[in-house]
PDB file of N, CA and C in Angstrom:
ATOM      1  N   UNK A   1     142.733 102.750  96.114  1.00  0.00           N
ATOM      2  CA  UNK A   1     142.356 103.281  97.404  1.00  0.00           C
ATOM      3  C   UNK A   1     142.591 102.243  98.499  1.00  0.00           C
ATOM      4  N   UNK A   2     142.212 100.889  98.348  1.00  0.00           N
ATOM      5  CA  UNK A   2     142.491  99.753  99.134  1.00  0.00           C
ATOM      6  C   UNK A   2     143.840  99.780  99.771  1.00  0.00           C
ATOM      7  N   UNK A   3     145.018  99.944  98.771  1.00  0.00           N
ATOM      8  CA  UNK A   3     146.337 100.149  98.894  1.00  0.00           C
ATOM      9  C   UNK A   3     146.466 101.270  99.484  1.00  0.00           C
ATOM     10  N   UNK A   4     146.468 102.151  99.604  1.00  0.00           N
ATOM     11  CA  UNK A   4     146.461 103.605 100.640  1.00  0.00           C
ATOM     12  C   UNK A   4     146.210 103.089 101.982  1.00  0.00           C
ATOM     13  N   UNK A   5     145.147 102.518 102.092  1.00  0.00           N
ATOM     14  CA  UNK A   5     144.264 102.342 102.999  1.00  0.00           C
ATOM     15  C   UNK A   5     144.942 101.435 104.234  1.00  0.00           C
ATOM     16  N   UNK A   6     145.357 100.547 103.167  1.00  0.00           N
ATOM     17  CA  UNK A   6     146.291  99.265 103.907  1.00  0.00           C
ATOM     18  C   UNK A   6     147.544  99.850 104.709  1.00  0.00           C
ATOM     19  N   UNK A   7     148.384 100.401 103.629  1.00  0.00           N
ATOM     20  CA  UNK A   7     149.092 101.360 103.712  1.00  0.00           C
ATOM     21  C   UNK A   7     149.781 101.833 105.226  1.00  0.00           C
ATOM     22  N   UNK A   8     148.337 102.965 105.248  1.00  0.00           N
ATOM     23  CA  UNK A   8     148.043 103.897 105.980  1.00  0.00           C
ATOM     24  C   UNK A   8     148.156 102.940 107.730  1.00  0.00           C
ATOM     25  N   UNK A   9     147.086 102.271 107.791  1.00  0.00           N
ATOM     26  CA  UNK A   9     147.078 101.687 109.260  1.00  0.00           C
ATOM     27  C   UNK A   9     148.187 100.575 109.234  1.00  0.00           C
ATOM     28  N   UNK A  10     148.844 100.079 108.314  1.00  0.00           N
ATOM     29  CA  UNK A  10     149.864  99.691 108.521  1.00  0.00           C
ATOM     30  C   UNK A  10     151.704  99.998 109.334  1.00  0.00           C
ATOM     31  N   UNK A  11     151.701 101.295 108.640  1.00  0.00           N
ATOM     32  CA  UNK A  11     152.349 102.281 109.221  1.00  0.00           C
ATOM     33  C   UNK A  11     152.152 102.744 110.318  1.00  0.00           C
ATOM     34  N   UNK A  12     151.044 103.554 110.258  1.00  0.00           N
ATOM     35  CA  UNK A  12     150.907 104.316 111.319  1.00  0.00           C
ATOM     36  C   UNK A  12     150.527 103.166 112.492  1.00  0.00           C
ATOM     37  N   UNK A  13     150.157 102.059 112.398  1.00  0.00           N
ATOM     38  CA  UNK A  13     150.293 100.825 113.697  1.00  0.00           C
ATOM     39  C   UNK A  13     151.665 100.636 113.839  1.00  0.00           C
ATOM     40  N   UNK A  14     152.735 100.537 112.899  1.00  0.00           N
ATOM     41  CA  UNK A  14     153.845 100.412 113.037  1.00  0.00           C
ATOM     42  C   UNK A  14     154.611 101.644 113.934  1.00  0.00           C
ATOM     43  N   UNK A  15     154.197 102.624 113.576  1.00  0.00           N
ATOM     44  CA  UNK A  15     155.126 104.002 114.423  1.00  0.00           C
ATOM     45  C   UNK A  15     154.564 104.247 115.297  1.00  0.00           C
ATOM     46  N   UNK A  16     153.575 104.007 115.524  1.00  0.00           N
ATOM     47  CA  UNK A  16     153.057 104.167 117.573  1.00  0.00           C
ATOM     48  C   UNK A  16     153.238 102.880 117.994  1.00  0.00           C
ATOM     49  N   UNK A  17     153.445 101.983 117.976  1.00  0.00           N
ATOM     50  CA  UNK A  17     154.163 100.707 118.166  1.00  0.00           C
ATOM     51  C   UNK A  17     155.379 100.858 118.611  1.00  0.00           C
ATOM     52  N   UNK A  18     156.105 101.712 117.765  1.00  0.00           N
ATOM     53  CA  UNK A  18     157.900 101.732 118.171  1.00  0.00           C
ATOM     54  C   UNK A  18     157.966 102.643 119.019  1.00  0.00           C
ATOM     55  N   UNK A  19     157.002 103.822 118.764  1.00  0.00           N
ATOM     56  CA  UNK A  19     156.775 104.587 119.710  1.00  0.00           C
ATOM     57  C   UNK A  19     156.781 104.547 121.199  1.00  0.00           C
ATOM     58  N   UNK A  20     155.213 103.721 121.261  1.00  0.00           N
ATOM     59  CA  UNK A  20     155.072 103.218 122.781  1.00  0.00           C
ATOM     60  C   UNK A  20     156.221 102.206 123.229  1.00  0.00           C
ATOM     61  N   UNK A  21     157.020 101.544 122.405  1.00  0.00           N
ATOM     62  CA  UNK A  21     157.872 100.355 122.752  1.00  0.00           C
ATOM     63  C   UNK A  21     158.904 101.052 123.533  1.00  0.00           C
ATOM     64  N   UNK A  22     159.649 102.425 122.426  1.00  0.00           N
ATOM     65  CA  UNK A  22     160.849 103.571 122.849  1.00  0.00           C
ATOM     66  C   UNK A  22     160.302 104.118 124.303  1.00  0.00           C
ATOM     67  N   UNK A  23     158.814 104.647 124.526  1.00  0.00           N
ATOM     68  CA  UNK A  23     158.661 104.909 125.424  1.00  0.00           C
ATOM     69  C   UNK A  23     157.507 104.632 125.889  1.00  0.00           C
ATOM     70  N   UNK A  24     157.466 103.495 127.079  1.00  0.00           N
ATOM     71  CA  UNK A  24     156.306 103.187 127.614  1.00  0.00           C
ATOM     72  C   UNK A  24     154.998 103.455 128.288  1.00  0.00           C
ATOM     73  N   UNK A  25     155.434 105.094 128.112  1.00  0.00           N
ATOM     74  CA  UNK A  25     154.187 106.009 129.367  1.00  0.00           C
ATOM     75  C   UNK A  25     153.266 106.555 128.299  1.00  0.00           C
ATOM     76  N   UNK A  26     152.213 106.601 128.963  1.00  0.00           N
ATOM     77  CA  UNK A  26     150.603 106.714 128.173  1.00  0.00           C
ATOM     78  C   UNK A  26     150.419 107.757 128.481  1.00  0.00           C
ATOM     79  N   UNK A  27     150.826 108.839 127.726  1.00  0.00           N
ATOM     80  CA  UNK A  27     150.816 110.477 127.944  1.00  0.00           C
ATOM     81  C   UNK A  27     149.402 111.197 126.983  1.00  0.00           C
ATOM     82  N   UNK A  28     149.051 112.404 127.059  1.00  0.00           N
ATOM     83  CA  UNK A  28     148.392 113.121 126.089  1.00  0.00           C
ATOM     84  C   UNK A  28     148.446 112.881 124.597  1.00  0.00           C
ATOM     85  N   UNK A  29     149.954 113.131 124.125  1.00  0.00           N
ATOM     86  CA  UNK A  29     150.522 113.494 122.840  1.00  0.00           C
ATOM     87  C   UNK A  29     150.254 111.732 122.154  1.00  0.00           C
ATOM     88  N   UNK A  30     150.361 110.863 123.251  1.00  0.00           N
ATOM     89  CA  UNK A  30     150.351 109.471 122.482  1.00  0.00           C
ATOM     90  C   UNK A  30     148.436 109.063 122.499  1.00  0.00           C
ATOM     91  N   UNK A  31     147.785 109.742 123.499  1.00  0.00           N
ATOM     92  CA  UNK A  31     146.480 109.198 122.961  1.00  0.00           C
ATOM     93  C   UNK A  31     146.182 109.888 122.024  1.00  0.00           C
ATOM     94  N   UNK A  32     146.652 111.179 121.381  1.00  0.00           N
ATOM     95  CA  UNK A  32     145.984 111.832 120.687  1.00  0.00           C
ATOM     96  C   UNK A  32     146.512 111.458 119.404  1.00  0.00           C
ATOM     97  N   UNK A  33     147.811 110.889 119.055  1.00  0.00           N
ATOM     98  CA  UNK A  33     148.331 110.048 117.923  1.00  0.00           C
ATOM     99  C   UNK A  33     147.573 108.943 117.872  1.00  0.00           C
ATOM    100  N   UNK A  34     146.894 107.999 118.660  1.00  0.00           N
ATOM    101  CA  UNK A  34     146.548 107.171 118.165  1.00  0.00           C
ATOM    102  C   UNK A  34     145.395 107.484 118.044  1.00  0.00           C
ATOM    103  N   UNK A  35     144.674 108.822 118.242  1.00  0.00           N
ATOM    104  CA  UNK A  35     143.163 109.141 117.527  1.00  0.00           C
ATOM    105  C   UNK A  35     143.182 109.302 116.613  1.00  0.00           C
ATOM    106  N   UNK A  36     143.913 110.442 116.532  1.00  0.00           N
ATOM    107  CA  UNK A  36     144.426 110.877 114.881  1.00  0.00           C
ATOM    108  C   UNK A  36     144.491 109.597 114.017  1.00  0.00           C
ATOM    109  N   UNK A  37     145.411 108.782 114.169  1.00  0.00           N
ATOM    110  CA  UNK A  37     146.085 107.504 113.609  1.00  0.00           C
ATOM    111  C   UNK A  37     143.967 107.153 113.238  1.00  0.00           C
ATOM    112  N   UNK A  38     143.204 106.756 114.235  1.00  0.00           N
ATOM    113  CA  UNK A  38     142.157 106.074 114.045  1.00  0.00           C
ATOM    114  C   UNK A  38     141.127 107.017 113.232  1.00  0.00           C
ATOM    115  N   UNK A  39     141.371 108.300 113.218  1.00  0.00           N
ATOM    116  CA  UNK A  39     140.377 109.227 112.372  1.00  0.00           C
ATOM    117  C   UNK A  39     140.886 109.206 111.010  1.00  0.00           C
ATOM    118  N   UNK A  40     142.034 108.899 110.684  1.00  0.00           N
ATOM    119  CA  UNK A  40     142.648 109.259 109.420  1.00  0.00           C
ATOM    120  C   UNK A  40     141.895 107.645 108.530  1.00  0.00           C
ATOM    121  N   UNK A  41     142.088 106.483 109.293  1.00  0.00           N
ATOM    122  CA  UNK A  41     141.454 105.428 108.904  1.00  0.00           C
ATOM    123  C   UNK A  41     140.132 105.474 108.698  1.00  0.00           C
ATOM    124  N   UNK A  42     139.414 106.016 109.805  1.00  0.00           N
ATOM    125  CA  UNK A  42     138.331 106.602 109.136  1.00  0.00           C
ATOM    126  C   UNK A  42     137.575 107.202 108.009  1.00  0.00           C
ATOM    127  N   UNK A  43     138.661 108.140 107.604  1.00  0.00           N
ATOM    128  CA  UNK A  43     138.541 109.036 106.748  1.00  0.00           C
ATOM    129  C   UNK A  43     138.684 108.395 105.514  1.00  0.00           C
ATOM    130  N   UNK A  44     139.438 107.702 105.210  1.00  0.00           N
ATOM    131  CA  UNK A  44     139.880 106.300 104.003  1.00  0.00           C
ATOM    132  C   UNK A  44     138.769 105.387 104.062  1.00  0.00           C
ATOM    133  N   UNK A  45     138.311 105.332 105.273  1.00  0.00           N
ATOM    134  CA  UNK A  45     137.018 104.268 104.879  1.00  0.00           C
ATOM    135  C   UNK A  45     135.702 104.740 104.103  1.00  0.00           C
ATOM    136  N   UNK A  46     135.283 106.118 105.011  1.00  0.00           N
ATOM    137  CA  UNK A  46     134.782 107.057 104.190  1.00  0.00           C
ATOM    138  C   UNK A  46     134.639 107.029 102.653  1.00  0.00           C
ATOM    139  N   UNK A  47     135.928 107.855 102.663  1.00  0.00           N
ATOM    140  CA  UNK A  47     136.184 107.919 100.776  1.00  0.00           C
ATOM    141  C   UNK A  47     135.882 107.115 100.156  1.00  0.00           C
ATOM    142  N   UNK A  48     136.474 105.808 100.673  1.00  0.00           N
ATOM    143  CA  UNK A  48     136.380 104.373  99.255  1.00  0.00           C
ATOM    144  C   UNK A  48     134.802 104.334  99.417  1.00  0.00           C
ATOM    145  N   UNK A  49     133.876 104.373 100.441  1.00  0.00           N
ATOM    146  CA  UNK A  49     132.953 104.229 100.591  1.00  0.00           C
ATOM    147  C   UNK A  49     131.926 105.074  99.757  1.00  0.00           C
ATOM    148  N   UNK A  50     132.083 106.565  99.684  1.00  0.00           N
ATOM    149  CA  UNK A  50     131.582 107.514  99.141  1.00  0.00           C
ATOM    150  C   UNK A  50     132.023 107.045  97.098  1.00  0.00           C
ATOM    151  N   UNK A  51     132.932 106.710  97.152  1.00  0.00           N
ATOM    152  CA  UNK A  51     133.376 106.430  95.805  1.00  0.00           C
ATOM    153  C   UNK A  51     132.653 105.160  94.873  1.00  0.00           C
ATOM    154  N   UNK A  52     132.546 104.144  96.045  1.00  0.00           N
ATOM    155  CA  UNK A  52     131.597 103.007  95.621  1.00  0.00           C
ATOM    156  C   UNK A  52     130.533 103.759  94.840  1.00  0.00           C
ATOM    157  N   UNK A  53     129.681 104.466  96.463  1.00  0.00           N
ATOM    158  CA  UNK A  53     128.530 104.871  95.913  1.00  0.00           C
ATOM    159  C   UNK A  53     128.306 105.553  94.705  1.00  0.00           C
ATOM    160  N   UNK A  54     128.991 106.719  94.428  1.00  0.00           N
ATOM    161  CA  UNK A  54     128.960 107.157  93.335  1.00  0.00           C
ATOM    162  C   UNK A  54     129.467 105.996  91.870  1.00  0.00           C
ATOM    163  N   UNK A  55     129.769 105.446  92.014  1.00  0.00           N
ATOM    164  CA  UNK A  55     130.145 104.557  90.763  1.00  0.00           C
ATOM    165  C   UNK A  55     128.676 103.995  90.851  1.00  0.00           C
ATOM    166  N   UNK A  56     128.010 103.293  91.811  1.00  0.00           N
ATOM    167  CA  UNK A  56     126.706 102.991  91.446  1.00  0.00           C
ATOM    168  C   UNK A  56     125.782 103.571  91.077  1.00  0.00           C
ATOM    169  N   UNK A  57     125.614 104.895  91.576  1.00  0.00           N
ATOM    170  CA  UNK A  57     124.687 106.291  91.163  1.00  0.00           C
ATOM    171  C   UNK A  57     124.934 106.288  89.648  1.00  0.00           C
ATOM    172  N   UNK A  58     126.251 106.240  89.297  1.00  0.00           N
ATOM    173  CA  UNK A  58     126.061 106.657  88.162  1.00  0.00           C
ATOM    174  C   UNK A  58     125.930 105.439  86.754  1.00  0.00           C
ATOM    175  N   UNK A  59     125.368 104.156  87.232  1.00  0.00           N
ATOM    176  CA  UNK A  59     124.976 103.466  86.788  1.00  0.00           C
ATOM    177  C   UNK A  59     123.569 103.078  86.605  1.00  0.00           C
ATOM    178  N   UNK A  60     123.086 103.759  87.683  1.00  0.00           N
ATOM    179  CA  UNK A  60     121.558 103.734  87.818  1.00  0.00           C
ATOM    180  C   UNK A  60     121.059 105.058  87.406  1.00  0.00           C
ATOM    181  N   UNK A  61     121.988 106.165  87.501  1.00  0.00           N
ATOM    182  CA  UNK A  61     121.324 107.279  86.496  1.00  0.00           C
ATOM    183  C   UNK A  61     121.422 106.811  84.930  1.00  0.00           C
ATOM    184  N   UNK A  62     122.497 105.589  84.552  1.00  0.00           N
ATOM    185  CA  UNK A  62     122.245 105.837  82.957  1.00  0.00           C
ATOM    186  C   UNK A  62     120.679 104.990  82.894  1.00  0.00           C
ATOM    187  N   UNK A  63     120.570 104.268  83.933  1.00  0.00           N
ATOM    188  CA  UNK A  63     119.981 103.243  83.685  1.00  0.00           C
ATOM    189  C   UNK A  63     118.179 103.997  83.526  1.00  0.00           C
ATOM    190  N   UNK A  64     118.278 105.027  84.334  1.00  0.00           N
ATOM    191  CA  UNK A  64     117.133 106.141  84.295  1.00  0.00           C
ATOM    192  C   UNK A  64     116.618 106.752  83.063  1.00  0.00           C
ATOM    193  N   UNK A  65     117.958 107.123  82.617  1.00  0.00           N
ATOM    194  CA  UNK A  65     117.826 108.073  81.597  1.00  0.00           C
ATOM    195  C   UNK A  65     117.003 106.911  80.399  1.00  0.00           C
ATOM    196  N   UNK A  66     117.537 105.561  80.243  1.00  0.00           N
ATOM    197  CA  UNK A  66     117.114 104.873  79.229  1.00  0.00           C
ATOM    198  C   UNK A  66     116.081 104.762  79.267  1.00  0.00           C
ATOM    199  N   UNK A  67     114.709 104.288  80.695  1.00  0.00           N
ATOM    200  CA  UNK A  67     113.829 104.250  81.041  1.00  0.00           C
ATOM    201  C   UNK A  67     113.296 105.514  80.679  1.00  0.00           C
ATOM    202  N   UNK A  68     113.577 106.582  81.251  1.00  0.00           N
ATOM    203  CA  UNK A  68     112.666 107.889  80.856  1.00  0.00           C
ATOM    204  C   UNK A  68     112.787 107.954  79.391  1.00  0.00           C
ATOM    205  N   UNK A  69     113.678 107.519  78.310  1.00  0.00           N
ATOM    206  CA  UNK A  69     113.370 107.721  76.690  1.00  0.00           C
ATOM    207  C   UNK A  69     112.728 106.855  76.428  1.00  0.00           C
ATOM    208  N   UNK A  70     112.062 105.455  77.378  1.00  0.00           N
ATOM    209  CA  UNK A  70     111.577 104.292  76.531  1.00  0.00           C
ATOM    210  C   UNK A  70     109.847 104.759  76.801  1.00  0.00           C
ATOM    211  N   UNK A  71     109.901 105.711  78.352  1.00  0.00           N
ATOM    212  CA  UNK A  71     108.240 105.970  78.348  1.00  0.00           C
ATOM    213  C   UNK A  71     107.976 107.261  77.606  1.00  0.00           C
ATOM    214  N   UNK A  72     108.883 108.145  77.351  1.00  0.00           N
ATOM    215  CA  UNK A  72     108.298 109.319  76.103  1.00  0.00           C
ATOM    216  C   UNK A  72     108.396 108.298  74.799  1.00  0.00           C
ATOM    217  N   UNK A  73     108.732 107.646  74.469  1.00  0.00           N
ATOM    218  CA  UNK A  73     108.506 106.762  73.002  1.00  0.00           C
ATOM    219  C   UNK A  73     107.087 106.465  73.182  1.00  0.00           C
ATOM    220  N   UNK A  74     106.604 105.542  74.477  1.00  0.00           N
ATOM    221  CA  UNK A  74     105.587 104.887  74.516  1.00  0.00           C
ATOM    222  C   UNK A  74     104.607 105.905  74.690  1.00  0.00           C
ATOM    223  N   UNK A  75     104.470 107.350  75.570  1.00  0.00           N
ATOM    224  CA  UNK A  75     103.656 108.494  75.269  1.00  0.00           C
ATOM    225  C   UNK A  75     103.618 108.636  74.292  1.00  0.00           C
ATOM    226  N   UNK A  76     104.330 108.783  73.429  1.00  0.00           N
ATOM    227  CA  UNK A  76     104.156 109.191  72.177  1.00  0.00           C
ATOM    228  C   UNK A  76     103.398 108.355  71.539  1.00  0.00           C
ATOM    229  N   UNK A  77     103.387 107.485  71.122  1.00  0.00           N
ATOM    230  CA  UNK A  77     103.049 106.063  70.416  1.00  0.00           C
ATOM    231  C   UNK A  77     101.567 106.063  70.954  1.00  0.00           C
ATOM    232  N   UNK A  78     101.128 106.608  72.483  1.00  0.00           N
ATOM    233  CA  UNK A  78      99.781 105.961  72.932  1.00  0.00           C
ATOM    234  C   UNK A  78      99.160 107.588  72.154  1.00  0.00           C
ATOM    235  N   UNK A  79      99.705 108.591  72.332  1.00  0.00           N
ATOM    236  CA  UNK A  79      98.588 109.305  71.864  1.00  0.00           C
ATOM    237  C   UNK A  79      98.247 109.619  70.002  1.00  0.00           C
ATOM    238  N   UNK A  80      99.117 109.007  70.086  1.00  0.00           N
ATOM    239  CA  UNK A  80      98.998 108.563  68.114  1.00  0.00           C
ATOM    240  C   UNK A  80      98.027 107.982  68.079  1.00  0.00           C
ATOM    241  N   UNK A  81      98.122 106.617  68.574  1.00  0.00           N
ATOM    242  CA  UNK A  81      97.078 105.460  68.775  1.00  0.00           C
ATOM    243  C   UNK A  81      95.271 106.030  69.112  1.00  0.00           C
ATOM    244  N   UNK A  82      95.436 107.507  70.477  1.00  0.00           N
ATOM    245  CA  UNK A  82      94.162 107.719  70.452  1.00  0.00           C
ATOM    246  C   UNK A  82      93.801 108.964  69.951  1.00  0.00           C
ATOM    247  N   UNK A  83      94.948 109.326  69.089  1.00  0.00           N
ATOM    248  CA  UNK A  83      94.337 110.649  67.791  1.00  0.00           C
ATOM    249  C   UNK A  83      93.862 109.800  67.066  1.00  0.00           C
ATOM    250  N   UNK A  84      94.363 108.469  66.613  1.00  0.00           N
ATOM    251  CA  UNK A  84      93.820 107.725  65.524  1.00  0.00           C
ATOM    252  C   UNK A  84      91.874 107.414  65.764  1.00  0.00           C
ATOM    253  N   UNK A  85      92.069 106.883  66.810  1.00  0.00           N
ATOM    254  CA  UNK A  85      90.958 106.042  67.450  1.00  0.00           C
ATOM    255  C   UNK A  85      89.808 107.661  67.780  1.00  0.00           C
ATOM    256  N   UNK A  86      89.764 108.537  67.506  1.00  0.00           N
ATOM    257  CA  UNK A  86      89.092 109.918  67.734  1.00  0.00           C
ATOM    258  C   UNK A  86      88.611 110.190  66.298  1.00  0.00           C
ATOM    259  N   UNK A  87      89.418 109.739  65.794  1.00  0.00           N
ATOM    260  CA  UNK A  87      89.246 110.605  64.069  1.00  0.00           C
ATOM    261  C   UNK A  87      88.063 108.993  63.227  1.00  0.00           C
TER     262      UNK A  87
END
């Protein structure tokens, strides 16, 4: 994704570059390329961003799941302990 990313504003800095160079007037069609150009970067930052997160989510859900089997063991285990301690 890094590589896309790089990519991406690499280029597209490069072709509104030659752009504005070919033609020097600051029209509609060229601010709205270089929004575009800046939303699309956006959008890549986004993603890798959203992607992190989920790679961590789903490290801390395994990490959950282990925790929630280690306290039903230990429920279990305590009310053994006070069926025992009753009888």
């Amino acid at each position: 994704m890094l590589i896309v990313g790089i990519l991406i504003g690499v280029v597209g800095f490069l072709l509104i570059n030659n752009t504005f160079l070919n033609n020097p007037v600051i029209n509609w069609s060229f601010v709205t390329s270089i929004f575009l150009w800046l939303l699309l970067i956006f959008v890549v930052i986004l993603t890798d961003s959203n992607e992190s997160i989920k790679e961590e989510l789903g490290t801390i859900i395994k990490e959950h799941i282990g925790e929630t089997r280690l306290l039903k063991k230990e429920i279990t285990l305590l009310r053994e302990v006070m069926s025992k301690k009753k009888k």
